[in-house]
Protein backbone atom coordinates (compact mmCIF):
# COMPACT_ATOMS: atom_id res chain seq x y z
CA UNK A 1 -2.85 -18.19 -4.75
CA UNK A 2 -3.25 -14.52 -4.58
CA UNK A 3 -1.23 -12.09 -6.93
CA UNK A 4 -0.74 -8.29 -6.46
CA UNK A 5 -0.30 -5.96 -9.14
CA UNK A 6 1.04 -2.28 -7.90
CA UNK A 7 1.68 0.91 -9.85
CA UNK A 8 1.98 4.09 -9.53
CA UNK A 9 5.64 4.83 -8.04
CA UNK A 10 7.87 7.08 -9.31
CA UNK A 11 9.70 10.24 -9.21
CA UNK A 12 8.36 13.49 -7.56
CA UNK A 13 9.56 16.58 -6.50
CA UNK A 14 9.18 17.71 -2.57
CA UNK A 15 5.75 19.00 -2.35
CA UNK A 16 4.46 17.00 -4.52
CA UNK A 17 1.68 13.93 -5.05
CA UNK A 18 1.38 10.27 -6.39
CA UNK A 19 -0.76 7.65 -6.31
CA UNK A 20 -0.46 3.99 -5.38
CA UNK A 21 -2.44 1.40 -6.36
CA UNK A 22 -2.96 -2.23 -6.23
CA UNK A 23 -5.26 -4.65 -7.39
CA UNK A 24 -5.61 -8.24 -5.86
CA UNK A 25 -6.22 -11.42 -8.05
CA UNK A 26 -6.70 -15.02 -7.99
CA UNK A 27 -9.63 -17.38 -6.85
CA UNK A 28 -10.93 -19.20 -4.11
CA UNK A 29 -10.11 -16.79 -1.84
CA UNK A 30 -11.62 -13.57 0.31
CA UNK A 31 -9.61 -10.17 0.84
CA UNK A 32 -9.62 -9.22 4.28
CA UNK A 33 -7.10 -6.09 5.09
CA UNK A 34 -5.08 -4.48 2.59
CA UNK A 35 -2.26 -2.10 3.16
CA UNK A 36 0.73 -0.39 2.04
CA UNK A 37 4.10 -0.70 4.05
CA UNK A 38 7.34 0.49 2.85
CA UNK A 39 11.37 0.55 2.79
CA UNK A 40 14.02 2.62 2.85
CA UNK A 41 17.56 1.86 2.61
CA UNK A 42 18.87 0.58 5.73
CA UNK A 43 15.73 0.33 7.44
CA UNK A 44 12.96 -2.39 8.07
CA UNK A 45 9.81 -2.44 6.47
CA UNK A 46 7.28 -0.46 8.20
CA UNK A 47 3.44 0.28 7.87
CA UNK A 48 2.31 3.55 5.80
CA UNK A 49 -1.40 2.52 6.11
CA UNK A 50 -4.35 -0.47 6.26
CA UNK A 51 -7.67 -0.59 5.60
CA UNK A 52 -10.32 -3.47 6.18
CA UNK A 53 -13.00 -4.69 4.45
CA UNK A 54 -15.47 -2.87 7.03
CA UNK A 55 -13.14 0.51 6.11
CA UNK A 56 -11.40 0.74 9.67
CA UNK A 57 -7.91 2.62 9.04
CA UNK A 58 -4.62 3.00 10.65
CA UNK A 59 -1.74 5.05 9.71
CA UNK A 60 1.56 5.30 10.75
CA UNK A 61 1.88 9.15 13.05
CA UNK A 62 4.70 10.02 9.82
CA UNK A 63 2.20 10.28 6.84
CA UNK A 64 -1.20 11.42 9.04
CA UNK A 65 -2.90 14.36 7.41
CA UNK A 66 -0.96 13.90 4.22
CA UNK A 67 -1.38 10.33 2.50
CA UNK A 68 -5.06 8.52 2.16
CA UNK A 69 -5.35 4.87 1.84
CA UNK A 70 -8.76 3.84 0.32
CA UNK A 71 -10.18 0.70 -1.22
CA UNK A 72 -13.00 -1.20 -3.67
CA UNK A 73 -13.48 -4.33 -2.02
CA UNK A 74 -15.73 -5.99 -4.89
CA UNK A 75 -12.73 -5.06 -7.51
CA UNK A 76 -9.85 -5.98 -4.63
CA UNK A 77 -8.01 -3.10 -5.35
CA UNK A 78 -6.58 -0.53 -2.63
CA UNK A 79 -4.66 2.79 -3.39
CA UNK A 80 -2.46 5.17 -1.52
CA UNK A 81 -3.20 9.21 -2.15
CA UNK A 82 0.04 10.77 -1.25
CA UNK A 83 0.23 14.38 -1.20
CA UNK A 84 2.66 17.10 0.65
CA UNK A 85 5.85 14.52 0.06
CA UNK A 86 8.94 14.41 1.56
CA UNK A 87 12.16 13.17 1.09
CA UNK A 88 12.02 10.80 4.01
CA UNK A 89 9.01 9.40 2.20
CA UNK A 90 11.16 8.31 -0.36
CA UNK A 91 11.44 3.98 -0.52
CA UNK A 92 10.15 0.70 -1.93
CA UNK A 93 6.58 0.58 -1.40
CA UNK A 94 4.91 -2.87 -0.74
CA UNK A 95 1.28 -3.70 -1.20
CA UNK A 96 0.30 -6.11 1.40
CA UNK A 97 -3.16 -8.17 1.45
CA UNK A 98 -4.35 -10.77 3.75
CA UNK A 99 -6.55 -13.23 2.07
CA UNK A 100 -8.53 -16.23 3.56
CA UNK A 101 -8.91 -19.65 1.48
CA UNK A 102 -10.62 -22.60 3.22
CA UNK A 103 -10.05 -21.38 6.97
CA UNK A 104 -6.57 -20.17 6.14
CA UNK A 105 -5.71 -16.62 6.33
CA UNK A 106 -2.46 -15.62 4.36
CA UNK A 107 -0.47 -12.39 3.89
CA UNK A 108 0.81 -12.29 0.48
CA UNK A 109 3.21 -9.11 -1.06
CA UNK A 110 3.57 -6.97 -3.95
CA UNK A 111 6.37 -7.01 -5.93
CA UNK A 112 6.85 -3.10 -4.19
CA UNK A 113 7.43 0.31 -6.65
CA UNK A 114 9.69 2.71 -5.76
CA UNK A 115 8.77 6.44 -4.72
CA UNK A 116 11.35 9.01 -4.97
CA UNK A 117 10.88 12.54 -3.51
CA UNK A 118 14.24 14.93 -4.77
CA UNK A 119 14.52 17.71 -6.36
């Protein structure tokens, strides 16, 4: 089993920056990709960003040039830079990992934190 911690969310003004973060734990397992998605009310859960173990990244077109996704693979933990928010960037973040345990590869979910852009 495979737990993810997030933190980071909160409220921020338009303009403004947070960071994400999210640190994977458990045993008998390896971290593959990580990534953040995120939802807003009404809407389905979409990608922000992902990163592998090799440090291959995708974004979604929305948060290119503003928001950096980077990771530590030996502590498991990946974090979002988000700068030059916007009110549409306001949801529920999710941490996502996928983790492989005897052949098995799993995606497992953080509990999400919620980022508020407003003034």
């Amino acid at each position: 089993q495979v737990q993810l911690v997030e933190s980071g969310g909160g409220l921020v003004q338009p303009g403004g920056s947070l960071r994400l973060s999210c640190a994977a734990s458990g045993s008998g397992f390896s971290i593959n990709a990580m990534g953040w998605y995120r939802q807003a009310p009404g809407k389905q859960r979409g990608l922000v960003a992902t990163i592998t173990t090799g440090g291959r990244i995708e974004y979604a077109d929305s948060v290119k040039g503003r928001f950096t996704i980077s990771r530590d693979n030996a502590r498991s933990t990946v974090w979002l830079q988000m700068n030059s928010l916007k009110a549409e960037d306001t949801a529920v973040y999710y941490c996502r990992a996928e983790a492989t345990t005897s052949a098995v590869t799993i995606q497992y979910w953080g509990q999400g934190t919620q980022v508020t852009v407003s003034s």
